[in-house]
N, C-alpha and C. Protein backbone atom coordinates (compact mmCIF):
# COMPACT_ATOMS: atom_id res chain seq x y z
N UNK A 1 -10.56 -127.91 -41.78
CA UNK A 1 -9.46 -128.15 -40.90
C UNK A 1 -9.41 -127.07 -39.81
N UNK A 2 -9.39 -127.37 -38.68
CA UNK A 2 -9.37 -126.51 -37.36
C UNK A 2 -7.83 -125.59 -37.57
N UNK A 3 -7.92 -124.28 -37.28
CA UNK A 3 -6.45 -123.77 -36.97
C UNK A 3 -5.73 -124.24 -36.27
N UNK A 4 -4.19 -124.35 -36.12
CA UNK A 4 -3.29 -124.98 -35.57
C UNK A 4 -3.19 -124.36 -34.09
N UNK A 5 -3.76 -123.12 -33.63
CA UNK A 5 -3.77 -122.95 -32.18
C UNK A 5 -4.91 -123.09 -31.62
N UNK A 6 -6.65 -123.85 -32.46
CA UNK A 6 -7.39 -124.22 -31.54
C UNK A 6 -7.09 -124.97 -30.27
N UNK A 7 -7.98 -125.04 -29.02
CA UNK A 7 -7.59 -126.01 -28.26
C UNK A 7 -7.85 -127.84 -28.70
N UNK A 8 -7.46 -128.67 -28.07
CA UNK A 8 -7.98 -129.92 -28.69
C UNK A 8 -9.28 -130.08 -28.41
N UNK A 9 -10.08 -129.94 -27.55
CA UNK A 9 -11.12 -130.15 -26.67
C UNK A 9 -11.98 -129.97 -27.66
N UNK A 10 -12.39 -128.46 -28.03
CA UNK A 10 -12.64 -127.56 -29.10
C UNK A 10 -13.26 -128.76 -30.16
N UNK A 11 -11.89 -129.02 -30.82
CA UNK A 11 -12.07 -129.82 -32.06
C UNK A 11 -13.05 -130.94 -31.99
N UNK A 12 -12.22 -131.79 -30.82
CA UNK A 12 -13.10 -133.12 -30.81
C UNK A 12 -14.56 -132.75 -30.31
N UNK A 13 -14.86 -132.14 -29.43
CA UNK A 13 -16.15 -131.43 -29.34
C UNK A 13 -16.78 -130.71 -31.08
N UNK A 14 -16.81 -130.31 -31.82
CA UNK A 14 -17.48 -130.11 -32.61
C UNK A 14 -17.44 -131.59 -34.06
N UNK A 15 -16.39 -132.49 -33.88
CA UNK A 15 -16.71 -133.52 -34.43
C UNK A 15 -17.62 -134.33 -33.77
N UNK A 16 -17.50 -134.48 -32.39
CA UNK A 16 -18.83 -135.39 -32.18
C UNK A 16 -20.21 -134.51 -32.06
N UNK A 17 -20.18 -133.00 -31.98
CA UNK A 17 -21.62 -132.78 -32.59
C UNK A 17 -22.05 -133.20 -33.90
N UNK A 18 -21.18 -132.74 -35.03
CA UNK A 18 -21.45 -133.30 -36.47
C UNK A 18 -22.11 -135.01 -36.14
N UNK A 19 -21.01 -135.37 -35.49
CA UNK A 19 -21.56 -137.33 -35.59
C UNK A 19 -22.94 -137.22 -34.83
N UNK A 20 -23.60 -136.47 -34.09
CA UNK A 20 -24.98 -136.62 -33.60
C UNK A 20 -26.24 -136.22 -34.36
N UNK A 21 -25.52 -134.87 -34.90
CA UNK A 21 -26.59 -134.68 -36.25
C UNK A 21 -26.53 -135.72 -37.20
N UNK A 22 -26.12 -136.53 -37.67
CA UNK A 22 -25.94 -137.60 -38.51
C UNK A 22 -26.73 -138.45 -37.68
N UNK A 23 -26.83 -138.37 -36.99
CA UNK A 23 -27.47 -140.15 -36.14
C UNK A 23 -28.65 -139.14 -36.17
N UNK A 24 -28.90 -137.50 -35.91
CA UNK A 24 -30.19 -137.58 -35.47
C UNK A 24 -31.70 -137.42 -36.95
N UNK A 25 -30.30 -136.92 -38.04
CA UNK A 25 -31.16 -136.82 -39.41
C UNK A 25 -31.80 -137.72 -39.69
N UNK A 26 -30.56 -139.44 -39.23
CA UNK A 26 -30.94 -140.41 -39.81
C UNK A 26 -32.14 -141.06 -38.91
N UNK A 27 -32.24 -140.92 -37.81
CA UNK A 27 -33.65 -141.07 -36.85
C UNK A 27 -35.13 -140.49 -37.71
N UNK A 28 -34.34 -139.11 -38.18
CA UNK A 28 -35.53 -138.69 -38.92
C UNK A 28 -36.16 -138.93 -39.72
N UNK A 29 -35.26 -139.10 -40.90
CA UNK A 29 -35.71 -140.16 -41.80
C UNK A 29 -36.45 -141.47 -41.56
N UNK A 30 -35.78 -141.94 -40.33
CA UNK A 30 -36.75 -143.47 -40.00
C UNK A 30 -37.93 -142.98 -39.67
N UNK A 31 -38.04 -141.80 -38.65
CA UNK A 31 -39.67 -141.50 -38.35
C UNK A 31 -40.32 -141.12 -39.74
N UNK A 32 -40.14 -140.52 -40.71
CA UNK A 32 -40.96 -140.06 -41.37
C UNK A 32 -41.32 -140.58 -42.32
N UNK A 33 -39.91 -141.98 -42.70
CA UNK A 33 -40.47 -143.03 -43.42
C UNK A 33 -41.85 -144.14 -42.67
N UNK A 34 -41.79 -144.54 -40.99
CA UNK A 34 -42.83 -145.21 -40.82
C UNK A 34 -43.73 -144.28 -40.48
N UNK A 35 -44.06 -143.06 -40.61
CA UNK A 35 -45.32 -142.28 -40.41
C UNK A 35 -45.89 -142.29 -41.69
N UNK A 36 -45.37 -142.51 -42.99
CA UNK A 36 -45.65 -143.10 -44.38
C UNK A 36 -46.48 -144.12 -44.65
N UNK A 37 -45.20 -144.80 -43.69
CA UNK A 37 -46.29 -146.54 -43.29
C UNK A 37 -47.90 -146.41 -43.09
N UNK A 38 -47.44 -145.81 -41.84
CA UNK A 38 -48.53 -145.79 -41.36
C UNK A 38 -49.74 -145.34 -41.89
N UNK A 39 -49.36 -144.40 -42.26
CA UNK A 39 -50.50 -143.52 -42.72
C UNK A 39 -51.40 -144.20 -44.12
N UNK A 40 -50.14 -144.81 -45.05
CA UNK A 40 -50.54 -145.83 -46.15
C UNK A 40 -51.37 -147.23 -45.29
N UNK A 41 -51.36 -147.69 -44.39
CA UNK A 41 -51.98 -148.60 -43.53
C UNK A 41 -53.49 -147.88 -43.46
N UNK A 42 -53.32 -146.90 -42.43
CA UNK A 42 -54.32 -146.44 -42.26
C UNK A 42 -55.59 -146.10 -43.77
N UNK A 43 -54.83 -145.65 -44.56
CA UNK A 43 -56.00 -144.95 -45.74
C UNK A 43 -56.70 -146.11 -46.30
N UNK A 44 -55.31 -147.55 -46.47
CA UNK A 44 -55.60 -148.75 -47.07
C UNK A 44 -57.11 -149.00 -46.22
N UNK A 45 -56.72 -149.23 -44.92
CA UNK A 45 -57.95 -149.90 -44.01
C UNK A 45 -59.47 -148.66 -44.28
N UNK A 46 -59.38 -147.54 -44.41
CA UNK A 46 -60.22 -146.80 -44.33
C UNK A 46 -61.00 -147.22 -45.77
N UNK A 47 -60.15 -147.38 -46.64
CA UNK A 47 -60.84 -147.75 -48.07
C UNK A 47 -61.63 -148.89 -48.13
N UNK A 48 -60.77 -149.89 -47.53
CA UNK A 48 -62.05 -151.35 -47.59
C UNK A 48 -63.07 -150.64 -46.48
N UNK A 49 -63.17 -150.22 -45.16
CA UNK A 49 -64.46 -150.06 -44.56
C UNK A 49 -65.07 -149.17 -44.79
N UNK A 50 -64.95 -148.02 -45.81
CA UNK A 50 -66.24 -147.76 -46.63
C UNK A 50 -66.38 -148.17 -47.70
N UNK A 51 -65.60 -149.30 -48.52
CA UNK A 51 -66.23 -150.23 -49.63
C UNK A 51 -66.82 -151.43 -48.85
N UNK A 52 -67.00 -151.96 -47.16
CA UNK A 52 -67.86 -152.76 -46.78
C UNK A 52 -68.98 -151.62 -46.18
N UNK A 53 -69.35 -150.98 -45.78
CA UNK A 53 -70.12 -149.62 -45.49
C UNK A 53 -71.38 -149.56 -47.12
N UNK A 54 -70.46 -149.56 -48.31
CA UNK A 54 -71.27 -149.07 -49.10
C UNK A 54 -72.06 -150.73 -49.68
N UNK A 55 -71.20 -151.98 -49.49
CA UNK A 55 -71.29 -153.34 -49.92
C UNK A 55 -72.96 -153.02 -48.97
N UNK A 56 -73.03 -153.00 -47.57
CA UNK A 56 -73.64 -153.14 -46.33
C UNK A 56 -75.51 -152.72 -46.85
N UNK A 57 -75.22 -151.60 -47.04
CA UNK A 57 -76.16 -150.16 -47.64
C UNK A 57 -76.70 -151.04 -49.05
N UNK A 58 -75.72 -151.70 -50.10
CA UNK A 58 -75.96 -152.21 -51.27
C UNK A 58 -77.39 -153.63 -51.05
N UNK A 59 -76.49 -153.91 -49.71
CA UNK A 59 -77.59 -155.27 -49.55
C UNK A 59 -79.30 -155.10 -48.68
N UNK A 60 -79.04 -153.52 -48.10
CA UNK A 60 -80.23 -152.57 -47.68
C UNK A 60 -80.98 -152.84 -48.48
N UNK A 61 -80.49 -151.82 -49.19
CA UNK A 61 -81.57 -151.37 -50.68
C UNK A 61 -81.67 -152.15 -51.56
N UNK A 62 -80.69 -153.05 -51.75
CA UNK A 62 -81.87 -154.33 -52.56
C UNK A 62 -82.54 -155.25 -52.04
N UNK A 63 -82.39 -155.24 -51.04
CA UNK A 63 -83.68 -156.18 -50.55
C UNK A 63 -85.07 -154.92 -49.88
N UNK A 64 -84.77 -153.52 -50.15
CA UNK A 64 -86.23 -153.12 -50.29
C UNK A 64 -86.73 -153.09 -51.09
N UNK A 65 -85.97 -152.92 -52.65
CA UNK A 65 -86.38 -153.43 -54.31
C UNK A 65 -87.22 -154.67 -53.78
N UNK A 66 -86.18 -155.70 -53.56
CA UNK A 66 -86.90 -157.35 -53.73
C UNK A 66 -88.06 -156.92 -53.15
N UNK A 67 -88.03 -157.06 -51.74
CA UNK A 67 -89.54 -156.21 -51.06
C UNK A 67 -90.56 -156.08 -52.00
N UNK A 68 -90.42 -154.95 -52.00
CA UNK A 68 -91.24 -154.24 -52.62
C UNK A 68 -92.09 -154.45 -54.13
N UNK A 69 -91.05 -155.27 -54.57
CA UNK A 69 -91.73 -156.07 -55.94
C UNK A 69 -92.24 -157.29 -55.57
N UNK A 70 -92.28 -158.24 -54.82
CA UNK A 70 -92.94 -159.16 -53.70
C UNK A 70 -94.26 -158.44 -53.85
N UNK A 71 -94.16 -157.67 -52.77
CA UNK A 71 -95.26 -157.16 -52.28
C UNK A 71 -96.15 -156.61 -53.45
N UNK A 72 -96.10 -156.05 -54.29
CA UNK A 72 -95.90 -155.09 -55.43
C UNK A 72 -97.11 -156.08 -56.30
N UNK A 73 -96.62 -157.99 -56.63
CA UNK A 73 -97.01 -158.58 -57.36
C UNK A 73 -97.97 -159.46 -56.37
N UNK A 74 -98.17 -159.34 -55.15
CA UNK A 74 -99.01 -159.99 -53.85
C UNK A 74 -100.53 -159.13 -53.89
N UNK A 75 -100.38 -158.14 -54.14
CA UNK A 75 -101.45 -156.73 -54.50
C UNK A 75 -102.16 -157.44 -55.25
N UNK A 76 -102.44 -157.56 -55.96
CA UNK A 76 -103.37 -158.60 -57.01
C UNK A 76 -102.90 -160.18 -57.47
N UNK A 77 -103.40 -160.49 -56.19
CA UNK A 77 -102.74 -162.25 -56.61
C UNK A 77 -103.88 -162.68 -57.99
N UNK A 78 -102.99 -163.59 -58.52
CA UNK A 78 -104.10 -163.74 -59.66
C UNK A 78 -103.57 -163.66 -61.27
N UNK A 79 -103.07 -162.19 -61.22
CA UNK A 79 -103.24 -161.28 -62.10
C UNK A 79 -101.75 -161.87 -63.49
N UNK A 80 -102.21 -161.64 -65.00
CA UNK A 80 -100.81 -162.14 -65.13
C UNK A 80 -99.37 -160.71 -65.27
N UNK A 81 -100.23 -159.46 -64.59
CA UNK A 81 -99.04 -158.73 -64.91
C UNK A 81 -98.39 -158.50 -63.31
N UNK A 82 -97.14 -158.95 -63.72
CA UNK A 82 -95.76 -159.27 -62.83
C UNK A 82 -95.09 -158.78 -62.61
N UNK A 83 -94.86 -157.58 -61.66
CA UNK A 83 -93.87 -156.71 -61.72
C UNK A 83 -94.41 -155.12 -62.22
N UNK A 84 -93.80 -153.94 -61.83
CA UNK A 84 -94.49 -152.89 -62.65
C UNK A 84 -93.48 -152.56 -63.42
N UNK A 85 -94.38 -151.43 -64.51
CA UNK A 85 -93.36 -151.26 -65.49
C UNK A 85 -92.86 -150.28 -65.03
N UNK A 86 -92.48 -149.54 -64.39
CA UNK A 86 -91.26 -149.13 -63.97
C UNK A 86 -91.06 -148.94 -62.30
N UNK A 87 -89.92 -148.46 -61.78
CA UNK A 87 -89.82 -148.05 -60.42
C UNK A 87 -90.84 -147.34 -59.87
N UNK A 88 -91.07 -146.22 -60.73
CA UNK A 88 -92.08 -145.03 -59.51
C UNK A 88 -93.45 -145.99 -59.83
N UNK A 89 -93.62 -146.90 -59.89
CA UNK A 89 -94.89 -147.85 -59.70
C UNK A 89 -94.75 -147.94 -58.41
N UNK A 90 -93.75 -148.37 -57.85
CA UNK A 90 -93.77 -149.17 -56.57
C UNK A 90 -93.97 -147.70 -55.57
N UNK A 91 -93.81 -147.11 -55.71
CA UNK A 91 -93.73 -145.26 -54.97
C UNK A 91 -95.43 -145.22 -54.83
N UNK A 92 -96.19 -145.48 -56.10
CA UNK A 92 -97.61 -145.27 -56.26
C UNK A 92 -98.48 -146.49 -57.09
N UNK A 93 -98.71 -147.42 -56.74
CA UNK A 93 -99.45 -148.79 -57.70
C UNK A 93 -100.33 -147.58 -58.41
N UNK A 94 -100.13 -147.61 -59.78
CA UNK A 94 -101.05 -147.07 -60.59
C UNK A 94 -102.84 -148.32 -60.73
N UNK A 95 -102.39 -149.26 -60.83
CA UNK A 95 -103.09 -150.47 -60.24
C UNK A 95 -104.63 -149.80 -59.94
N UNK A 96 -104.35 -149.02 -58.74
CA UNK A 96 -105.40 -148.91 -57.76
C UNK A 96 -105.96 -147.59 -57.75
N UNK A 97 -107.43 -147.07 -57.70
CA UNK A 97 -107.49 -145.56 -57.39
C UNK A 97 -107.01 -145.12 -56.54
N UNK A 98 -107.05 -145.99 -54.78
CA UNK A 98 -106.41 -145.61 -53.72
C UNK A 98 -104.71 -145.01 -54.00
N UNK A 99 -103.80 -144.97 -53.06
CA UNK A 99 -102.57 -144.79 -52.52
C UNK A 99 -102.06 -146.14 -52.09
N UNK A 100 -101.46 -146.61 -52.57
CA UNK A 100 -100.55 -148.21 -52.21
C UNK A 100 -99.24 -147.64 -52.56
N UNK A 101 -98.51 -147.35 -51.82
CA UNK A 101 -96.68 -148.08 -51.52
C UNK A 101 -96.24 -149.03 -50.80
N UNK A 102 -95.28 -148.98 -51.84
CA UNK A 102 -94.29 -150.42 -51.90
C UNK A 102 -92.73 -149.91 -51.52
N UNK A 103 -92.74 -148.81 -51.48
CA UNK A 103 -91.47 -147.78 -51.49
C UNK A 103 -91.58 -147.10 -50.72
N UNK A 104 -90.88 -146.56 -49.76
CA UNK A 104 -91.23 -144.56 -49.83
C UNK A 104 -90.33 -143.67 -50.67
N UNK A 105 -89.25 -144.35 -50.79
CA UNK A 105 -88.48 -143.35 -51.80
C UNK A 105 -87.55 -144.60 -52.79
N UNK A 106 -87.34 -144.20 -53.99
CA UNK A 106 -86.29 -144.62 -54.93
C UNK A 106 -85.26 -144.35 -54.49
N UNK A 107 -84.12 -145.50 -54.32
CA UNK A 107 -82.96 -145.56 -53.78
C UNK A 107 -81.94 -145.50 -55.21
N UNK A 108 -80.92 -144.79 -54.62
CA UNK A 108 -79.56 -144.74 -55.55
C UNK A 108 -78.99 -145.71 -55.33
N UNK A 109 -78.30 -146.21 -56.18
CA UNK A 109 -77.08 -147.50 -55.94
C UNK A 109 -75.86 -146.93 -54.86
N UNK A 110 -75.96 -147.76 -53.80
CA UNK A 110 -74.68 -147.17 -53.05
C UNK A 110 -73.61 -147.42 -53.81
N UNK A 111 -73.09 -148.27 -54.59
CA UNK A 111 -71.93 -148.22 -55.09
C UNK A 111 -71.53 -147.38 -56.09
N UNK A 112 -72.35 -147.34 -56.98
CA UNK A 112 -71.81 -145.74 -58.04
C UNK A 112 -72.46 -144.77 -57.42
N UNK A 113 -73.66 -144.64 -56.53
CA UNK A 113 -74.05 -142.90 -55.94
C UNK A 113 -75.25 -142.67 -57.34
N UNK A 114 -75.67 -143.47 -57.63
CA UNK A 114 -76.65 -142.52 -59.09
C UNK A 114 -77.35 -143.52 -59.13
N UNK A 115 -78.85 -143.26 -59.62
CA UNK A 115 -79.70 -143.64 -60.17
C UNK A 115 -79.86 -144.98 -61.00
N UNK A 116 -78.95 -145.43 -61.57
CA UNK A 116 -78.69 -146.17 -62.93
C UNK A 116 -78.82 -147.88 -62.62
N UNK A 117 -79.85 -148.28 -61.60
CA UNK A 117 -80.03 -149.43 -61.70
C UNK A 117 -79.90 -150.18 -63.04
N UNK A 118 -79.68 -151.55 -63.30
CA UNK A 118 -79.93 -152.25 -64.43
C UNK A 118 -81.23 -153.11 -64.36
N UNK A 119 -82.21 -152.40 -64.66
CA UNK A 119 -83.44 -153.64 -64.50
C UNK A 119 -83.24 -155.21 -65.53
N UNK A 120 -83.70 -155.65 -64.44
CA UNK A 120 -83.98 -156.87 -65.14
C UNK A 120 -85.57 -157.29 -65.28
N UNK A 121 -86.30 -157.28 -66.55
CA UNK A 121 -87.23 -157.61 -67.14
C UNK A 121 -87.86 -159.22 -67.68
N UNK A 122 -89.16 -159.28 -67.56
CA UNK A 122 -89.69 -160.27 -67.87
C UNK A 122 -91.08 -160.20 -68.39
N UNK A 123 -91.03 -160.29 -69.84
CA UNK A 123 -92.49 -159.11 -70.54
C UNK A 123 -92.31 -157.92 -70.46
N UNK A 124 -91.54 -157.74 -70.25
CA UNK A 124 -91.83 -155.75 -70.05
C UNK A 124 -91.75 -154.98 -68.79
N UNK A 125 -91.93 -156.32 -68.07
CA UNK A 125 -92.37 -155.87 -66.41
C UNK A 125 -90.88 -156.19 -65.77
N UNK A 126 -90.73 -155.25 -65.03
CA UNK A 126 -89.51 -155.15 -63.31
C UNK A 126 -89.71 -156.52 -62.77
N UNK A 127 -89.16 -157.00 -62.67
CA UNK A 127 -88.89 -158.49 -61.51
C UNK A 127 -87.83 -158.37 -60.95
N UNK A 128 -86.85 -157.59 -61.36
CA UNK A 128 -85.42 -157.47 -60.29
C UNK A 128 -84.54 -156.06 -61.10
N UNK A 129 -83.56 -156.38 -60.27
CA UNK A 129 -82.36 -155.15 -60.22
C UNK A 129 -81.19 -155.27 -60.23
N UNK A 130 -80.21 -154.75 -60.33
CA UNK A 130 -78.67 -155.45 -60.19
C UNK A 130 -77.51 -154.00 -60.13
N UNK A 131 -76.92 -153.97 -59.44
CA UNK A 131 -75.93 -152.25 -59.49
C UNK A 131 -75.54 -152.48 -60.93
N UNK A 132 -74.58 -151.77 -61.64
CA UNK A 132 -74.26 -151.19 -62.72
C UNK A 132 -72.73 -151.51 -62.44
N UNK A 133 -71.93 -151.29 -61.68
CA UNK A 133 -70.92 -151.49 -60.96
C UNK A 133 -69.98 -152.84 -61.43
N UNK A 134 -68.92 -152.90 -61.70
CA UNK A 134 -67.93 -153.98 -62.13
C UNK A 134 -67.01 -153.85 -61.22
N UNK A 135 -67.25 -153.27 -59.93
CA UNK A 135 -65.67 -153.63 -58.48
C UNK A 135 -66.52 -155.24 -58.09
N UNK A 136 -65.13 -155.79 -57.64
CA UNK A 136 -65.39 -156.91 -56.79
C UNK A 136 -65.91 -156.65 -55.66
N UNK A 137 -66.74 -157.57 -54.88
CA UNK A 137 -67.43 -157.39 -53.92
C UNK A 137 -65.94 -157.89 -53.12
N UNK A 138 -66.72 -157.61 -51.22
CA UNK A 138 -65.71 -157.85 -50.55
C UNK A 138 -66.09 -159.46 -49.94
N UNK A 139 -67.82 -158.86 -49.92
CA UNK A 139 -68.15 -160.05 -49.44
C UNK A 139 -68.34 -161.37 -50.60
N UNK A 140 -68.39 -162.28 -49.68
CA UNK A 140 -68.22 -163.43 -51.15
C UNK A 140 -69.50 -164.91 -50.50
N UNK A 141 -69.19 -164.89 -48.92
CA UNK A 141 -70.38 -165.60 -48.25
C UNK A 141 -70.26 -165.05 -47.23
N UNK A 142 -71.56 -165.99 -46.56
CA UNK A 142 -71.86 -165.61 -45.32
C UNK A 142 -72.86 -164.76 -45.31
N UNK A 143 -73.87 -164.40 -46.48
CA UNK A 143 -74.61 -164.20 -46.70
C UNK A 143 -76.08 -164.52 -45.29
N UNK A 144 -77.53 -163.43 -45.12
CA UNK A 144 -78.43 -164.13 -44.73
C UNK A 144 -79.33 -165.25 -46.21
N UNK A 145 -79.94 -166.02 -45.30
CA UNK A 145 -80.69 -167.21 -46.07
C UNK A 145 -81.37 -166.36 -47.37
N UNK A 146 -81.77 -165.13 -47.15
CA UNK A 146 -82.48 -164.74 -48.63
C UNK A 146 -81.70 -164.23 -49.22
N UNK A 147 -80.26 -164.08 -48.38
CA UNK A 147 -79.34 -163.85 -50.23
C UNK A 147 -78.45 -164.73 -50.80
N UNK A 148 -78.70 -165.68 -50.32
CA UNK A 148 -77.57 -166.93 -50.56
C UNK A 148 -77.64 -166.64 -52.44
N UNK A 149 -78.72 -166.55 -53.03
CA UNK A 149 -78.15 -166.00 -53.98
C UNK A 149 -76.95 -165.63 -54.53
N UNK A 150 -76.67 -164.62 -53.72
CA UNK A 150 -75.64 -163.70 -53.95
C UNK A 150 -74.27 -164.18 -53.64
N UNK A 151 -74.53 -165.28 -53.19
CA UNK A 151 -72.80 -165.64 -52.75
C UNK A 151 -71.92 -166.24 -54.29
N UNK A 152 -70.56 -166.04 -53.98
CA UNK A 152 -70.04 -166.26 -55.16
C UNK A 152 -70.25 -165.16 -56.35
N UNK A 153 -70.71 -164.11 -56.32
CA UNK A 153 -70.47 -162.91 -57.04
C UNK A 153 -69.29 -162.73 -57.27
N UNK A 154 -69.10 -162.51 -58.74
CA UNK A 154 -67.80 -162.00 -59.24
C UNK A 154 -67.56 -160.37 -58.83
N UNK A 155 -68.59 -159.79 -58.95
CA UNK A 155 -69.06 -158.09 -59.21
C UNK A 155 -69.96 -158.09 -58.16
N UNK A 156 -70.26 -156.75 -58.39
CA UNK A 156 -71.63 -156.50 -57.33
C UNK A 156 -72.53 -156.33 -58.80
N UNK A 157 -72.30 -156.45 -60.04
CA UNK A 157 -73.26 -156.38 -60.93
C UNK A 157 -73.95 -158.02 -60.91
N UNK A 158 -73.54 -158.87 -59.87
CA UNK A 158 -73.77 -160.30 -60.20
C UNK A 158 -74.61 -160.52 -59.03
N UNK A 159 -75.20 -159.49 -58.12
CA UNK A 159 -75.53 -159.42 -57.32
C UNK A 159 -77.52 -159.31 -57.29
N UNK A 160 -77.62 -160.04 -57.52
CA UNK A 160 -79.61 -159.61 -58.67
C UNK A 160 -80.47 -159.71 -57.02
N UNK A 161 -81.18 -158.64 -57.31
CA UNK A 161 -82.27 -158.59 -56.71
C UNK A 161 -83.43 -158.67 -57.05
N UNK A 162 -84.69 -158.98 -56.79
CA UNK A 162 -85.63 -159.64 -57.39
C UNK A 162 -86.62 -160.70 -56.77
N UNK A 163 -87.84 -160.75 -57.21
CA UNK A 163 -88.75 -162.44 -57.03
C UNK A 163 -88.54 -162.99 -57.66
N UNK A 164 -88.39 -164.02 -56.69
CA UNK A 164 -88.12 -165.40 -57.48
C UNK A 164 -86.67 -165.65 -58.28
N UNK A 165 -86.48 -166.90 -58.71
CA UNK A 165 -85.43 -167.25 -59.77
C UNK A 165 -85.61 -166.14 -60.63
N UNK A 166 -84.33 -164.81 -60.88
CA UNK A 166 -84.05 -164.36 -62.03
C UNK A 166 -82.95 -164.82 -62.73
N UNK A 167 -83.37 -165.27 -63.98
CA UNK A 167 -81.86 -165.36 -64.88
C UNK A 167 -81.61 -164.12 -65.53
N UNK A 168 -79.97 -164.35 -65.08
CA UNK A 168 -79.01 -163.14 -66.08
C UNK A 168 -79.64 -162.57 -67.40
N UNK A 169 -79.72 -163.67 -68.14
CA UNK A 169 -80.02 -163.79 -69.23
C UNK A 169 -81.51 -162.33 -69.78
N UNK A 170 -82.38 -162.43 -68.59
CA UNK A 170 -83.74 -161.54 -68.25
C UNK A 170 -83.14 -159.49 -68.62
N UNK A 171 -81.58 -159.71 -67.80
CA UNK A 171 -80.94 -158.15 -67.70
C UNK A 171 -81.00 -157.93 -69.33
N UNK A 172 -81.78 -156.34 -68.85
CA UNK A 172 -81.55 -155.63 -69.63
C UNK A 172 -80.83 -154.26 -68.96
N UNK A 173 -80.44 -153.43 -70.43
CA UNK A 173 -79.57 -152.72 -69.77
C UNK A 173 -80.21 -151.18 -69.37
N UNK A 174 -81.40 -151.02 -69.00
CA UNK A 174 -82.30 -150.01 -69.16
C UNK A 174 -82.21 -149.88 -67.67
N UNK A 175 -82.30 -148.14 -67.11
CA UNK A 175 -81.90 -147.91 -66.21
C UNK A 175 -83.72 -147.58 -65.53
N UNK A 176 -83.68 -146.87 -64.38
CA UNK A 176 -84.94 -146.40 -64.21
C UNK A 176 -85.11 -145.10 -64.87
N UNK A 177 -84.33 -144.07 -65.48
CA UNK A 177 -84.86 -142.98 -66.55
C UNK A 177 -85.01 -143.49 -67.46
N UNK A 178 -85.02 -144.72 -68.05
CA UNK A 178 -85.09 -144.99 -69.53
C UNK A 178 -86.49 -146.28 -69.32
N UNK A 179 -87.20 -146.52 -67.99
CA UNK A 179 -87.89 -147.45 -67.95
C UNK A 179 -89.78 -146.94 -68.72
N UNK A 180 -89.76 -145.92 -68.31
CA UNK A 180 -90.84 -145.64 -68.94
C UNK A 180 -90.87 -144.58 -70.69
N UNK A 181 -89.66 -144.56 -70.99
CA UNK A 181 -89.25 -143.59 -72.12
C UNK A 181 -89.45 -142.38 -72.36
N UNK A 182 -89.75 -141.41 -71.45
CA UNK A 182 -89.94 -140.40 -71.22
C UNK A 182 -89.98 -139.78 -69.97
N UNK A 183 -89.60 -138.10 -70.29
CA UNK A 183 -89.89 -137.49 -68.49
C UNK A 183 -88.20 -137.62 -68.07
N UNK A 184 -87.61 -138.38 -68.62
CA UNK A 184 -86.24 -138.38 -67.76
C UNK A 184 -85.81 -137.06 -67.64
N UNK A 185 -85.91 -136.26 -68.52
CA UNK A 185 -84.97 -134.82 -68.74
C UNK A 185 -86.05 -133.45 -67.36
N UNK A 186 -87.11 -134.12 -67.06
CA UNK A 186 -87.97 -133.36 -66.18
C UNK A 186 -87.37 -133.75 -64.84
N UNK A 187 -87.03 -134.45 -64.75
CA UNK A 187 -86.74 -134.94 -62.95
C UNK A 187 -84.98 -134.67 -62.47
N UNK A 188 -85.32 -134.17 -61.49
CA UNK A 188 -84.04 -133.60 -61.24
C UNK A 188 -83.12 -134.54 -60.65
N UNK A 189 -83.25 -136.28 -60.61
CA UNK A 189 -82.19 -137.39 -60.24
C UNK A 189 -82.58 -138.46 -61.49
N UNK A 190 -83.18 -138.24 -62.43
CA UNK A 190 -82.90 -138.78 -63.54
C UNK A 190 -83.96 -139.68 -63.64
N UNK A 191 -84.97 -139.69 -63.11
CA UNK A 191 -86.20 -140.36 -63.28
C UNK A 191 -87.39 -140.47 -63.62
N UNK A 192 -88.10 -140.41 -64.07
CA UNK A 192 -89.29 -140.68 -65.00
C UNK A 192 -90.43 -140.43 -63.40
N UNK A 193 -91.26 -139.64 -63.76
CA UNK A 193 -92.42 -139.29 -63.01
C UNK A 193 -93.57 -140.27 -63.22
């Protein structure tokens, strides 16, 4: 309560400052609730375009797998062994005395970041690949013509790379350190020499 010999002026002047700080807190609050927004907008959008970034990279590197095991089983047309028995085959055809690649380097799964392909086998031998991974893909079609395959993936684990018709059924759950059964504990990304 103002003293009884303030002026009036006085008074009503410091009630309508109070009423402006009130309007201006409550401004504040609105900004800092939609800079919230926003910012939750923004991280949202940043998350799907590096889960299409890493989807992008995913469909790279398996079609240099497919590649490369193509090519891999073209090396000796003829022959009935199909596929090598493991990845660092394709790095070096043991096959041959020469130097033949099919690779230049063993790729990590963009989606988990590690090593841990799931080969898929047929006799013993590599014919395809598949991530390890249980996120939904983003993409679903619209695929190019050599991956129409791939459309309709539940997962990116549904995603097989490979020659020819692979069935599911072929996956095994053996990674590339566990493809040749030894040496994994020597290599410093988990792979068999």
């Amino acid at each position: 309560m103002p003293p009884r010999n303030a002026p009036v002026h006085s008074v009503m002047r410091g009630a309508r400052r109070a009423r402006q700080r009130g309007y201006t807190y409550l401004l504040l609050l609105f900004a800092v609730a939609a800079m919230g927004l926003l910012t939750g907008i923004a991280a949202e959008s940043w998350t799907t375009l590096a889960q299409r970034e890493r989807e992008a990279e995913l469909l790279f590197v398996g079609n240099q797998y497919r590649e490369a095991l193509r090519r891999y089983d073209e090396a000796l047309p003829g022959t009935d062994l199909r596929g090598p028995a493991r990845l660092e085959d394709l790095l070096r055809d043991p096959r041959f005395p020469d130097t033949r690649r099919y690779l230049r380097q063993l790729y990590a799964d963009p989606v988990t970041g590690r090593f841990d392909w799931v080969l898929v086998r047929e006799g013993g031998r590599i014919v395809g690949l598949h991530s390890r991974s249980t996120q939904a893909p983003l993409k679903s079609d619209g695929f190019l013509a050599r991956d129409n395959a791939l459309r309709g993936g539940k997962t990116y684990a549904d995603w097989l790379f490979g020659r020819g018709a692979i069935s599911p059924a072929s996956t095994s759950a053996s990674t590339g350190a566990a493809s040749a059964g030894t040496g994994a504990a020597d290599s410093p990304n988990g792979l068999t020499r």
